[in-house]
N, C-alpha and C. Protein backbone atom coordinates (compact mmCIF):
# COMPACT_ATOMS: atom_id res chain seq x y z
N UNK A 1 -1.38 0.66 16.85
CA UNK A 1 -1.69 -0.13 15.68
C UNK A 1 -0.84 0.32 14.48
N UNK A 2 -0.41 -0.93 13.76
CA UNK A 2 0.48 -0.53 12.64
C UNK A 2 -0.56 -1.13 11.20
N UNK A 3 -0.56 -0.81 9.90
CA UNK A 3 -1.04 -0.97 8.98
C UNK A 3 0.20 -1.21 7.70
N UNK A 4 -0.69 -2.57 7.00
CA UNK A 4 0.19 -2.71 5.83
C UNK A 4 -0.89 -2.14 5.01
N UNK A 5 -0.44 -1.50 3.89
CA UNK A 5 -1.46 -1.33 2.52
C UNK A 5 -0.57 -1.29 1.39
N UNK A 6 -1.88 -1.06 0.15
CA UNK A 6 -1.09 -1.20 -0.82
C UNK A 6 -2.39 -0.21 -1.79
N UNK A 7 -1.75 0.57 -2.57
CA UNK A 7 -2.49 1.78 -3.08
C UNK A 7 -2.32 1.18 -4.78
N UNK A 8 -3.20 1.66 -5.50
CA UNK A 8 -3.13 1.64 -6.65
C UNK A 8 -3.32 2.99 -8.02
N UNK A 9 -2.65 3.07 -8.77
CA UNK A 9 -2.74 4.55 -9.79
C UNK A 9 -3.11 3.74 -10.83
N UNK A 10 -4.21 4.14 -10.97
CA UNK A 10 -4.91 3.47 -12.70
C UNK A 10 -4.24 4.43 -13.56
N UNK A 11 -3.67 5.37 -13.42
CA UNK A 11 -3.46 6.63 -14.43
C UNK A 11 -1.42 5.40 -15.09
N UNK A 12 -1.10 5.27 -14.25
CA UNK A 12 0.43 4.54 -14.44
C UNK A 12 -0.29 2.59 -14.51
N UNK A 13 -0.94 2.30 -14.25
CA UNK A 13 -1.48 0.98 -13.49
C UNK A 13 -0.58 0.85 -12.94
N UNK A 14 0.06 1.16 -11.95
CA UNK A 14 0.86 0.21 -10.81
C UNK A 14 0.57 0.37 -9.65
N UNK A 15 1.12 -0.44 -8.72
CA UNK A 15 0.79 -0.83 -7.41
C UNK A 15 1.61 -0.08 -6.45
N UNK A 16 1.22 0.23 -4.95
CA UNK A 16 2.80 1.03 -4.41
C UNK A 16 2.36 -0.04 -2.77
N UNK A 17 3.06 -0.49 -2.39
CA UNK A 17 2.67 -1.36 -1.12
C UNK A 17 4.01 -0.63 0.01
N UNK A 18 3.04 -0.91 1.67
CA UNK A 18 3.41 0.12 1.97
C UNK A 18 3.39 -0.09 3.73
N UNK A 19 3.61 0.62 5.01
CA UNK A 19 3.10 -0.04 6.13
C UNK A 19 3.32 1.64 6.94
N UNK A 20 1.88 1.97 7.33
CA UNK A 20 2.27 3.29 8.23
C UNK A 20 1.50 3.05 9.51
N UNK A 21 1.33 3.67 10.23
CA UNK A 21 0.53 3.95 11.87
C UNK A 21 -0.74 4.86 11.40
N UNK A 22 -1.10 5.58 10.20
CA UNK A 22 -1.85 6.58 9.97
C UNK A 22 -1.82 6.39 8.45
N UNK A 23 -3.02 5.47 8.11
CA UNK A 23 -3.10 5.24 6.91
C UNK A 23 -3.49 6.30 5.88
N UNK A 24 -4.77 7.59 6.53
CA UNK A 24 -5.60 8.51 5.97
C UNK A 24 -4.01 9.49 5.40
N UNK A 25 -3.38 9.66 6.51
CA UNK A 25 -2.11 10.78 6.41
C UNK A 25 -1.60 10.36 5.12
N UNK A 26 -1.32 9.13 5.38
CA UNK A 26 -0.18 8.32 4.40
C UNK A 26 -0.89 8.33 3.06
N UNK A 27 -2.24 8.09 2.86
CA UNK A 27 -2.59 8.05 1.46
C UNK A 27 -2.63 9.61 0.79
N UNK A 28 -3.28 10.67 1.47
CA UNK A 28 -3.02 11.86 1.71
C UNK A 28 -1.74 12.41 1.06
N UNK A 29 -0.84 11.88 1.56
CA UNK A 29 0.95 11.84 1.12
C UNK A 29 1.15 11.37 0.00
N UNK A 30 0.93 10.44 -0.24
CA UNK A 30 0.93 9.51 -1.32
C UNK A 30 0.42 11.00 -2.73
N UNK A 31 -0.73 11.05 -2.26
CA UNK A 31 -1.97 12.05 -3.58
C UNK A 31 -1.33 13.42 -3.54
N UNK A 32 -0.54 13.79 -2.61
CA UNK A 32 -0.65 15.49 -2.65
C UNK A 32 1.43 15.01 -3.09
N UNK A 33 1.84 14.33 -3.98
CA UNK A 33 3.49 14.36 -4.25
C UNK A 33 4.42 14.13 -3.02
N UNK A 34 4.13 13.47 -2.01
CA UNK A 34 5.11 14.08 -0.52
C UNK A 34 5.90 12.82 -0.74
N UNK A 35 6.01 11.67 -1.26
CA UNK A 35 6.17 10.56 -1.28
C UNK A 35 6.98 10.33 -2.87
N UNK A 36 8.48 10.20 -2.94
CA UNK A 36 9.41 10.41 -3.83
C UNK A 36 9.25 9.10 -5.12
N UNK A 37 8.54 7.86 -4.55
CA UNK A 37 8.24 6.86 -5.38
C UNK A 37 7.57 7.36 -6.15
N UNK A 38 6.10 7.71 -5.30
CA UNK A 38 4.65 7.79 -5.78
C UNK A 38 4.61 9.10 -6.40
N UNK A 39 5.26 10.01 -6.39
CA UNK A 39 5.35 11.26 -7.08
C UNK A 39 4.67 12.03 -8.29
N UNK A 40 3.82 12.26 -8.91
CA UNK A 40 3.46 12.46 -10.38
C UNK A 40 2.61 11.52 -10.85
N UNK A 41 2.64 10.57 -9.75
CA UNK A 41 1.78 9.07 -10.75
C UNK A 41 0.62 9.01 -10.15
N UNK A 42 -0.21 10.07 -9.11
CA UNK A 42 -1.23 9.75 -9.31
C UNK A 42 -2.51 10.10 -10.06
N UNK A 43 -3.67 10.08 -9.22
CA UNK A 43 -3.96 9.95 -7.92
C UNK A 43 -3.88 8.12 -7.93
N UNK A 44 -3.94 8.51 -6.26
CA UNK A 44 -3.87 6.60 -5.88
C UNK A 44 -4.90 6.75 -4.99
N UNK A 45 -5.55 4.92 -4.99
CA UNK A 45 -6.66 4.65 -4.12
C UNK A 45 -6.03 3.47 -3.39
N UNK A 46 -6.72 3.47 -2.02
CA UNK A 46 -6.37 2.71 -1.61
C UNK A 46 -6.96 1.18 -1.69
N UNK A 47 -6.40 0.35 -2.09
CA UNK A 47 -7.09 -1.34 -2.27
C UNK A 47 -6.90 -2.32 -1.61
N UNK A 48 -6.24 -2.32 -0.31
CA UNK A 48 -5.99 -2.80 0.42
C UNK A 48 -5.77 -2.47 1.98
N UNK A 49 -6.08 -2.93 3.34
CA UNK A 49 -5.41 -2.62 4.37
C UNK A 49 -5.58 -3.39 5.16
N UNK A 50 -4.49 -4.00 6.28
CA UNK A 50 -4.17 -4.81 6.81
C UNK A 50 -3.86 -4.31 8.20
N UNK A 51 -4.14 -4.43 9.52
CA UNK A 51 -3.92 -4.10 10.31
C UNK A 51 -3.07 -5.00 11.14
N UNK A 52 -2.13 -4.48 12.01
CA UNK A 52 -1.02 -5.46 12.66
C UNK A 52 -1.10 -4.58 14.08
N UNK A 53 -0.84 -5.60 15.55
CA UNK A 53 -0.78 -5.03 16.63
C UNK A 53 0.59 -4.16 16.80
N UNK A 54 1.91 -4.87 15.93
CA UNK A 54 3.32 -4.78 16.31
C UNK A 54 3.67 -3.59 15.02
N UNK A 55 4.49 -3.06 14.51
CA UNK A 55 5.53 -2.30 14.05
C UNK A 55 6.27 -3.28 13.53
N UNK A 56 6.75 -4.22 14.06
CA UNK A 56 7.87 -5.34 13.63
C UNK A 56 6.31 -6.33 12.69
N UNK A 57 5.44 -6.66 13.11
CA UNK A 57 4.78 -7.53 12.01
C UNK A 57 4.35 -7.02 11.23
N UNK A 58 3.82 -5.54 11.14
CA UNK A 58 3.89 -5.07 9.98
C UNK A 58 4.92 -5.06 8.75
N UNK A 59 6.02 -4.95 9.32
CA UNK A 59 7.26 -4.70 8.76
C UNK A 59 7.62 -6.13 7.60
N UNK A 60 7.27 -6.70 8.58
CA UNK A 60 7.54 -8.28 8.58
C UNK A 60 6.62 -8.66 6.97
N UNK A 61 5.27 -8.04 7.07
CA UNK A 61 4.39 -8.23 6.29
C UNK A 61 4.44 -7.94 5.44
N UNK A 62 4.95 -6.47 4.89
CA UNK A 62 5.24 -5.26 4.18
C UNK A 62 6.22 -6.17 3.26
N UNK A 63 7.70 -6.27 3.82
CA UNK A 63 8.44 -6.88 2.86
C UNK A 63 8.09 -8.56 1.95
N UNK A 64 7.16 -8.91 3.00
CA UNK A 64 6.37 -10.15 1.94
C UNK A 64 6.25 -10.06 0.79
N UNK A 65 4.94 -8.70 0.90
CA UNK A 65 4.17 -8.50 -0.09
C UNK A 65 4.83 -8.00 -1.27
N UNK A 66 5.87 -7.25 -0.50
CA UNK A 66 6.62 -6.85 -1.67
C UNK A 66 7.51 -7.48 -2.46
N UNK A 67 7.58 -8.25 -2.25
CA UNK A 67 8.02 -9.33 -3.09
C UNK A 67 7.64 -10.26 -4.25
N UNK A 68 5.85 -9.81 -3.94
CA UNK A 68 5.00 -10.58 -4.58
C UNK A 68 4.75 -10.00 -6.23
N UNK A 69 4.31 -11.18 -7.10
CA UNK A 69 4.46 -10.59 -8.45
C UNK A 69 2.94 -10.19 -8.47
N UNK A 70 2.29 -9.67 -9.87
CA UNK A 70 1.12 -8.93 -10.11
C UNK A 70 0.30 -9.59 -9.39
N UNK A 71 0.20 -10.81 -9.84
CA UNK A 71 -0.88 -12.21 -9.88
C UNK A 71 -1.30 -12.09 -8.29
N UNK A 72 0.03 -12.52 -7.12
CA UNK A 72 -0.27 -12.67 -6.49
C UNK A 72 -0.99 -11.52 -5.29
N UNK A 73 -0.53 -10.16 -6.31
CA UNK A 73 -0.95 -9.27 -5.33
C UNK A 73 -2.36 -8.90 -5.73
N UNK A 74 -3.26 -9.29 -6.71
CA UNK A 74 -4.29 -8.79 -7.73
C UNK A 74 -5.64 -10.30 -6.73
N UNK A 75 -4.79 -11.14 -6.42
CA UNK A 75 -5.66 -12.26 -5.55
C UNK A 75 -5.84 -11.81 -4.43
N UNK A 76 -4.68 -11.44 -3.26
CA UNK A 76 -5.06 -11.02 -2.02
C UNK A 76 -5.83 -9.52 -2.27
N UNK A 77 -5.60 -8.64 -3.15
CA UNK A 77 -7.24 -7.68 -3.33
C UNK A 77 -8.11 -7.56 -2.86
N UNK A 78 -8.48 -9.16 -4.46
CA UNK A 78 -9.36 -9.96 -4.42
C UNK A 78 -10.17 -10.46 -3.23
N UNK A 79 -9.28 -10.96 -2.72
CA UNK A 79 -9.53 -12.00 -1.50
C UNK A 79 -10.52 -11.00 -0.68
N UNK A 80 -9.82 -10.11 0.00
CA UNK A 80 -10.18 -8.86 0.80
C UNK A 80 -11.25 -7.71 0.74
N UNK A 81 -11.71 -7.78 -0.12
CA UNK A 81 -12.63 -7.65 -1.07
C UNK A 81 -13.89 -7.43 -0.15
């Protein structure tokens, strides 16, 4: 199983979207600096997760989202919720 997510730092408000096999590790990474984006800006929670059978549809998914502006990423949240 592959996972898309997308973490959030109220301390910066921004978003970090994302796709691992081991989401706990990855957020983990994210909070303890291991992760060169997310670095200094947190802590982050996670607000999203998406599960995919493939590696490639994750992937696939990942670069969607990332593409997406505030709005649309603040609805699928929402949605998920």
């Amino acid at each position: 199983m592959f996972f898309v997510y997308i973490i959030y730092s109220s301390s910066y408000d921004v978003f970090y979207k994302g796709f691992t096999d081991n989401p706990e590790k990855r957020l983990w990474e994210h909070n303890n600096d291991l992760s060169r984006y997310t670095k200094g800006k947190g802590p982050w929670a996670q607000v999203l997760l998406e599960e995919y059978e493939t590696k490639k549809e994750a992937r696939i998914r990942e670069n969607q989202i990332k593409k997406w502006n505030r709005r649309s990423l603040l609805k699928l949240i929402d949605k998920n919720k």
